[in-house]
C-alpha atoms as a PDB file:
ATOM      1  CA  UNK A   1     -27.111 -42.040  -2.192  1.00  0.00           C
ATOM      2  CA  UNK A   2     -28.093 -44.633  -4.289  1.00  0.00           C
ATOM      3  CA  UNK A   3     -25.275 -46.774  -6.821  1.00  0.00           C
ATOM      4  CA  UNK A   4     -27.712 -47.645  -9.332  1.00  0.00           C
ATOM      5  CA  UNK A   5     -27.838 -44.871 -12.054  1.00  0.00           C
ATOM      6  CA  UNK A   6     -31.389 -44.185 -13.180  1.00  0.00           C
ATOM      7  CA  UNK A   7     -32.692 -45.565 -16.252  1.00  0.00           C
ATOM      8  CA  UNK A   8     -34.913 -44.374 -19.208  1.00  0.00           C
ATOM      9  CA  UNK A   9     -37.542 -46.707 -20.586  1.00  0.00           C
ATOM     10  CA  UNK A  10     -36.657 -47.226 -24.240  1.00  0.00           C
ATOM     11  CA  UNK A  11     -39.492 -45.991 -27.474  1.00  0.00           C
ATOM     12  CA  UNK A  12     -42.704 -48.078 -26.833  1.00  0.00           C
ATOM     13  CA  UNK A  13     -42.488 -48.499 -23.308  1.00  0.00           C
ATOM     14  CA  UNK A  14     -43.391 -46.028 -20.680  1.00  0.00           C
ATOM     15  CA  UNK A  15     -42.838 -46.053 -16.840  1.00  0.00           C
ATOM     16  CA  UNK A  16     -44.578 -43.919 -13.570  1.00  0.00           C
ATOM     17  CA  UNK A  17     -41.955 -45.439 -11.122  1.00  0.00           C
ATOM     18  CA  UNK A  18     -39.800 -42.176  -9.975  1.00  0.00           C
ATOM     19  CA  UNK A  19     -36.039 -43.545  -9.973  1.00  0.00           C
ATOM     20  CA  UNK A  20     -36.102 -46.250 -11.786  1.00  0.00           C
ATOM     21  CA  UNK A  21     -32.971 -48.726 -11.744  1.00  0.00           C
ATOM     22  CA  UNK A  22     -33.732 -50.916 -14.717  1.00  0.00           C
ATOM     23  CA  UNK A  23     -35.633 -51.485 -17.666  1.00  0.00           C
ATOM     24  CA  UNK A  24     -37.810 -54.258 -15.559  1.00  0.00           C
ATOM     25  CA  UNK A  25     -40.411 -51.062 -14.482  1.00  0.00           C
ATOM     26  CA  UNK A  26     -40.990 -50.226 -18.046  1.00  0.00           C
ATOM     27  CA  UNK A  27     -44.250 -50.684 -19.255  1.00  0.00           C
ATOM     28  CA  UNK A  28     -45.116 -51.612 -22.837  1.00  0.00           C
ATOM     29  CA  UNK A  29     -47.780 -49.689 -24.648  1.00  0.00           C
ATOM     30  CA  UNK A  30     -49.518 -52.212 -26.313  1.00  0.00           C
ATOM     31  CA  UNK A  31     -50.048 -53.087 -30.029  1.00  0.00           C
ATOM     32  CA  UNK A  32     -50.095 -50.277 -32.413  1.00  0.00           C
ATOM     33  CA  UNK A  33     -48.832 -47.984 -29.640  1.00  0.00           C
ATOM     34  CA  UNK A  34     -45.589 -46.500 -29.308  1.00  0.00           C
ATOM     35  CA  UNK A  35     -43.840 -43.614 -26.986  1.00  0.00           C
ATOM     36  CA  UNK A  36     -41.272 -41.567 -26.978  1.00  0.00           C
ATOM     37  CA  UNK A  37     -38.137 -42.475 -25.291  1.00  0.00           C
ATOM     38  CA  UNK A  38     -37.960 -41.602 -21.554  1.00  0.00           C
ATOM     39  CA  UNK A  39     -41.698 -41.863 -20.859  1.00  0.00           C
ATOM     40  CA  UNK A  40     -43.013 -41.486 -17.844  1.00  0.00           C
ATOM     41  CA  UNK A  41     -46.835 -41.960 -18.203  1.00  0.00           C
ATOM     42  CA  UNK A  42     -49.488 -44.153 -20.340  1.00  0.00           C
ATOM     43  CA  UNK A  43     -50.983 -40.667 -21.802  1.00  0.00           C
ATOM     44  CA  UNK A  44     -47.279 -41.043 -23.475  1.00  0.00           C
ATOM     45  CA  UNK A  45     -48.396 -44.076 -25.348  1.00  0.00           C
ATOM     46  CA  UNK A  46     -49.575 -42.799 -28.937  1.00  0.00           C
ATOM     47  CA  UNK A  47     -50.172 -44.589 -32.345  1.00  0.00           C
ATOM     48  CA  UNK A  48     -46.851 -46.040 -33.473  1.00  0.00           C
ATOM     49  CA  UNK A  49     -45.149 -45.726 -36.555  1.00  0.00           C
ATOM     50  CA  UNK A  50     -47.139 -47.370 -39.262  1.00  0.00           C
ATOM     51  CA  UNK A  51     -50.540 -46.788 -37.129  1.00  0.00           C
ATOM     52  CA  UNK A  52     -53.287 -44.276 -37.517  1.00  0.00           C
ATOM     53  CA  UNK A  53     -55.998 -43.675 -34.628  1.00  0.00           C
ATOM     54  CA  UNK A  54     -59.098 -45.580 -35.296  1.00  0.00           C
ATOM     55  CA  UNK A  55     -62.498 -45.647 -33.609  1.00  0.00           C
ATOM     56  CA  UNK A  56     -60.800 -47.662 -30.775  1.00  0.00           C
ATOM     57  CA  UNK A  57     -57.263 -48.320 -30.875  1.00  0.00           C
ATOM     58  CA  UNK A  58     -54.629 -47.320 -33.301  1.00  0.00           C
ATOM     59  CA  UNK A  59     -55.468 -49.417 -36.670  1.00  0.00           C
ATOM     60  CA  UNK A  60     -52.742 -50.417 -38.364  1.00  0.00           C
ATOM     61  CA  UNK A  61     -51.923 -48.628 -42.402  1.00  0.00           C
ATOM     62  CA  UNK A  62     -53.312 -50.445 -45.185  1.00  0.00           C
ATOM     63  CA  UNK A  63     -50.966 -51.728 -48.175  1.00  0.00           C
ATOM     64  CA  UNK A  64     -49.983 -49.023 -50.316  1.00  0.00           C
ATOM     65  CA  UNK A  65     -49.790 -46.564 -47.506  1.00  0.00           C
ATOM     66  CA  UNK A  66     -47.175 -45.731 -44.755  1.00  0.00           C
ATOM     67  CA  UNK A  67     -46.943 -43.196 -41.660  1.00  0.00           C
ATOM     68  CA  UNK A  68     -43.609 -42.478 -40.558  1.00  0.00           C
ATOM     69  CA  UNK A  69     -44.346 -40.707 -37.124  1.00  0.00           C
ATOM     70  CA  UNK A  70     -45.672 -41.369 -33.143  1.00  0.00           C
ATOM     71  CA  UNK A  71     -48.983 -39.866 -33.062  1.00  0.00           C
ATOM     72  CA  UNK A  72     -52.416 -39.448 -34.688  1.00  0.00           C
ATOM     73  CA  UNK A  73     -51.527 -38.227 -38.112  1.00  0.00           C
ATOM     74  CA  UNK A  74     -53.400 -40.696 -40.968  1.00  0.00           C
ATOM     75  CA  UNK A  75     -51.707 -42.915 -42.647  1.00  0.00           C
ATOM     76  CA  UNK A  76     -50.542 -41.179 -46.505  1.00  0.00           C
ATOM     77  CA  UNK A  77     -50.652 -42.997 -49.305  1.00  0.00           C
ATOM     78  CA  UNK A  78     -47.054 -44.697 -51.569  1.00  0.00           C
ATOM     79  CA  UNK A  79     -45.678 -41.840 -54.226  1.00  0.00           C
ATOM     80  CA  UNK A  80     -45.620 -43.000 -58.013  1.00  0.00           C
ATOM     81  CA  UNK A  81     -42.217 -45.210 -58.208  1.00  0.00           C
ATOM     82  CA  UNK A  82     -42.543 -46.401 -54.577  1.00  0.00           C
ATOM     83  CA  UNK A  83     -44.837 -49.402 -52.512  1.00  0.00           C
ATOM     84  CA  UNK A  84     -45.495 -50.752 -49.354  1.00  0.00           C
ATOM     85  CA  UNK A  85     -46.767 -54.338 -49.822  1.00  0.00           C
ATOM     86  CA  UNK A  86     -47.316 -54.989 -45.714  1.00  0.00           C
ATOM     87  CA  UNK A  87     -50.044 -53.604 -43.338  1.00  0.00           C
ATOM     88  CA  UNK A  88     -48.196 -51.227 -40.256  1.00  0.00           C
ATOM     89  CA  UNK A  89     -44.969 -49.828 -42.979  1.00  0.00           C
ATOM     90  CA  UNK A  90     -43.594 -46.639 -41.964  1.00  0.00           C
ATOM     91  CA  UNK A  91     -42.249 -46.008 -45.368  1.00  0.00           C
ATOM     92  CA  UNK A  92     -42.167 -47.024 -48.790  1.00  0.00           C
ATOM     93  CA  UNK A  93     -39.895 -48.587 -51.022  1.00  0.00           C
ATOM     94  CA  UNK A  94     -38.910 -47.531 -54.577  1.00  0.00           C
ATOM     95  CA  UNK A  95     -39.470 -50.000 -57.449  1.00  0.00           C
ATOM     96  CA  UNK A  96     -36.616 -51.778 -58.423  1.00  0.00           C
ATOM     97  CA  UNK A  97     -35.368 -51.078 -61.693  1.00  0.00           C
ATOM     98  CA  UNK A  98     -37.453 -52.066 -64.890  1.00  0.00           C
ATOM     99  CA  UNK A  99     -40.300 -52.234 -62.238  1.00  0.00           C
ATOM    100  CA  UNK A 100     -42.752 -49.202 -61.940  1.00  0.00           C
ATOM    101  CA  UNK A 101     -45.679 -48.108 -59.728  1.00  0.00           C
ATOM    102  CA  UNK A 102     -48.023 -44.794 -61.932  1.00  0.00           C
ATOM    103  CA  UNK A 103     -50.965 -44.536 -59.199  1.00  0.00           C
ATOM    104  CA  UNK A 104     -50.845 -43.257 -55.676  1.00  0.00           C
ATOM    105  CA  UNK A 105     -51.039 -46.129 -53.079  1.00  0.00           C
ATOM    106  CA  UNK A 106     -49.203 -48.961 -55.034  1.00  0.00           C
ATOM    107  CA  UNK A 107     -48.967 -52.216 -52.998  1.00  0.00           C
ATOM    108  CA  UNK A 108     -46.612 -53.549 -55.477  1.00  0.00           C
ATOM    109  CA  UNK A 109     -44.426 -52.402 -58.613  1.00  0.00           C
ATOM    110  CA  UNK A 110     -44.924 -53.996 -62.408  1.00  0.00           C
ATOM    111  CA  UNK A 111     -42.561 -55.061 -64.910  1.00  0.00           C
ATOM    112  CA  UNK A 112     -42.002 -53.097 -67.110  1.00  0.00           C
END
């Protein structure tokens, strides 16, 4: 009956509303949280990308580490040749050339 077609709450947000019209009912998760698209509940909510579970809340991944998934997986640690220099990075990023990285976890690349 209705001429509004329903709408899906985008990744991070979640909403219980049945029949929702517009993004307005969605619900963000908070900080470090994330969701799936089309969430319909807070239990949705899960560490985002970037975020491991800590005692509390979802703690953001250190420099030198990433985690590229929703959820409760830990944070793994940059691959020799790669870095993440921010807190919360999803991935790494290779060393530009003449630059290199020889330990696990590199925040940052050296000249060579």
């Amino acid at each position: 009956y209705g001429s509004g077609a329903c709408t899906d709450c985008p990744e991070g947000t979640y909403s219980e509303a049945l029949a929702k019209t517009n993004a307005s009912t969605c619900i963000p998760c908070g900080d470090g949280f994330s969701s799936p698209l089309h969430s319909a509940s807070i239990q949705a909510c899960v560490c985002a990308r970037g975020y491991t579970q800590g005692d509390a809340a979802c703690q953001a991944c250190r420099p030198g580490e990433y985690k590229p998934t929703l959820g409760v997986e830990a944070c793994s640690k940059c691959a020799p040749g790669t870095y993440s220099a921010k807190v919360a990075e999803s991935e790494c990023v290779t060393c530009d050339q003449d630059f290199y990285s020889i330990a696990n976890g590199s925040a940052n690349c050296t000249a060579c």
